[in-house]
C-alpha atoms as a PDB file:
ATOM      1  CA  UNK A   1     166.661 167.032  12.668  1.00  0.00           C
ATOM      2  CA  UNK A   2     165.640 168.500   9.377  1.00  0.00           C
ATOM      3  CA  UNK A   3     166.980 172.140   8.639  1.00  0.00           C
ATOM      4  CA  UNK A   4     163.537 174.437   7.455  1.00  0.00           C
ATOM      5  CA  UNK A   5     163.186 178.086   6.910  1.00  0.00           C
ATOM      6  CA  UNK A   6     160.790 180.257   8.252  1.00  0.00           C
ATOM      7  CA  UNK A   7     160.080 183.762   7.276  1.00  0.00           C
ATOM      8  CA  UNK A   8     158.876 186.087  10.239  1.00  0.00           C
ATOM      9  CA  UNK A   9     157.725 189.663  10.281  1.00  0.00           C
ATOM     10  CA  UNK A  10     159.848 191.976  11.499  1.00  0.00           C
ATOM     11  CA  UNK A  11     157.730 192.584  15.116  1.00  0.00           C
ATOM     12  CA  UNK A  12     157.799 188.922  15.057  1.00  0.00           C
ATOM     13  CA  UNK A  13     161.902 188.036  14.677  1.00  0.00           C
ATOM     14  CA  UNK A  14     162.108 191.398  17.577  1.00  0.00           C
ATOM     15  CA  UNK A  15     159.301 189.202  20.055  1.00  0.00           C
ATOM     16  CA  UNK A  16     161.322 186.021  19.173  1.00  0.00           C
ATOM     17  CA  UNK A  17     164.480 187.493  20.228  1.00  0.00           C
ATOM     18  CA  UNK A  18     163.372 189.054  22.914  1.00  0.00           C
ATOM     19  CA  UNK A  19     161.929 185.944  24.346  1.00  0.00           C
ATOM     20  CA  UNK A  20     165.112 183.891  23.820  1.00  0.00           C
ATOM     21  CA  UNK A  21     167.091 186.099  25.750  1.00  0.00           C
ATOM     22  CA  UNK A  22     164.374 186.365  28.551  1.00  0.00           C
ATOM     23  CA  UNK A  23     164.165 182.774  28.543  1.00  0.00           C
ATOM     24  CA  UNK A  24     167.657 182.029  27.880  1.00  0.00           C
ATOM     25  CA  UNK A  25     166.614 179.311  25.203  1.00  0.00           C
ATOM     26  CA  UNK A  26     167.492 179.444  21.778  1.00  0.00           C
ATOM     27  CA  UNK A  27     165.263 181.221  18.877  1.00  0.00           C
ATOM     28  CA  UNK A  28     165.436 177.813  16.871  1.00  0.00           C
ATOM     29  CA  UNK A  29     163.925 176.159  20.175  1.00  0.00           C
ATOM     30  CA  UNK A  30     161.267 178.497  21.028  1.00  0.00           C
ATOM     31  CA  UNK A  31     160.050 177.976  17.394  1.00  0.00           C
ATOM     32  CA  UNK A  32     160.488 174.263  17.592  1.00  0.00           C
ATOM     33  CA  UNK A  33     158.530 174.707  21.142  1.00  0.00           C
ATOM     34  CA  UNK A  34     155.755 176.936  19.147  1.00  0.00           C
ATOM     35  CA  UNK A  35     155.409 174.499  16.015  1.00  0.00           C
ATOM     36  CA  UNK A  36     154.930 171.639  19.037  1.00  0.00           C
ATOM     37  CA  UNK A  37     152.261 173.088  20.526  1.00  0.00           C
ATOM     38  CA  UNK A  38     150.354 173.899  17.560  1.00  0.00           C
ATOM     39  CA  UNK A  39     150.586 170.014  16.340  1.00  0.00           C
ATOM     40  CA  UNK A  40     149.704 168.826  19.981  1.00  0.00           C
ATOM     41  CA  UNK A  41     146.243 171.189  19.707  1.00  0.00           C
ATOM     42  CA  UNK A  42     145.481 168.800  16.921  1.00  0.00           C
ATOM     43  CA  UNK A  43     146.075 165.471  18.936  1.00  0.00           C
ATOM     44  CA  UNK A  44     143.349 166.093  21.040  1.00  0.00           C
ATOM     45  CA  UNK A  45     145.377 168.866  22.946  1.00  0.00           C
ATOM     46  CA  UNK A  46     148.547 166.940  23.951  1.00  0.00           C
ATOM     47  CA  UNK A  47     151.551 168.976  23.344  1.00  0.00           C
ATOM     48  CA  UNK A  48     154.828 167.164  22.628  1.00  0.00           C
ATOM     49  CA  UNK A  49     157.163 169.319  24.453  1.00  0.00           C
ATOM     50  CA  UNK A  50     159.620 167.882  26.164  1.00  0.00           C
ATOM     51  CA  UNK A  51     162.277 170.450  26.650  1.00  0.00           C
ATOM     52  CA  UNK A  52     163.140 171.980  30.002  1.00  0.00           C
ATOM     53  CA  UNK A  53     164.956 174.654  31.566  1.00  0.00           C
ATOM     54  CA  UNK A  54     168.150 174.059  33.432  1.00  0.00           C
ATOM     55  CA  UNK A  55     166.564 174.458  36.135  1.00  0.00           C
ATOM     56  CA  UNK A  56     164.520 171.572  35.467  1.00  0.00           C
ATOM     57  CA  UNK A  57     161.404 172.788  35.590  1.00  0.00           C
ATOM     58  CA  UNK A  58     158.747 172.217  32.247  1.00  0.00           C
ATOM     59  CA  UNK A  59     158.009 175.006  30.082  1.00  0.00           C
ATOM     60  CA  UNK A  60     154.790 176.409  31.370  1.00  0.00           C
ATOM     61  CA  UNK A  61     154.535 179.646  30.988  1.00  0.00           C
ATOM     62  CA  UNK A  62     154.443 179.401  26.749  1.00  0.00           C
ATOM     63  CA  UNK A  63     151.770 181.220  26.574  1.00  0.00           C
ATOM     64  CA  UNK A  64     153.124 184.422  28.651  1.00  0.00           C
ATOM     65  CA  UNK A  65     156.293 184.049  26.728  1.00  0.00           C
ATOM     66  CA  UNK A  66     154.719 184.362  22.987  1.00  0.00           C
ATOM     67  CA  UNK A  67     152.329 187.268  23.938  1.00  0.00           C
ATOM     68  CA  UNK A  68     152.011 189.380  21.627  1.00  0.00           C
ATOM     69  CA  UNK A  69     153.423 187.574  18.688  1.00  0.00           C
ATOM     70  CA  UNK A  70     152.007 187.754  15.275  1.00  0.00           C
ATOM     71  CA  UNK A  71     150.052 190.852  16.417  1.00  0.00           C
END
């Protein structure tokens, strides 16, 4: 991996954190997770996520999780 910076707004960083402690996944991967998506809409739609919860199950739910960010 390749260490980047981001800079959020502040309503942003408060959604990001509040979604990494819903989700139990790290603020790093949820923004690894959102930067995957956005590259898969622009291979005709396929998203390269790969990561899944302990529990096993895919990450489905992305777009419940990120409501409301960068609003």
């Amino acid at each position: 991996m390749v260490k980047t910076s981001v800079y959020l707004d502040d309503a942003v960083k408060v959604e990001l954190t509040r979604v990494a402690e819903l989700t139990g996944l790290s603020e790093a991967e949820l923004i690894r997770q959102g930067i995957s998506l956005v590259l898969g809409q622009h291979e005709g739609g396929r998203s390269r996520i790969t990561q899944t919860f302990e529990n096993g199950s895919l990450v489905s739910s992305i777009d419940e999780l990120m409501e409301g960010f960068g609003r």
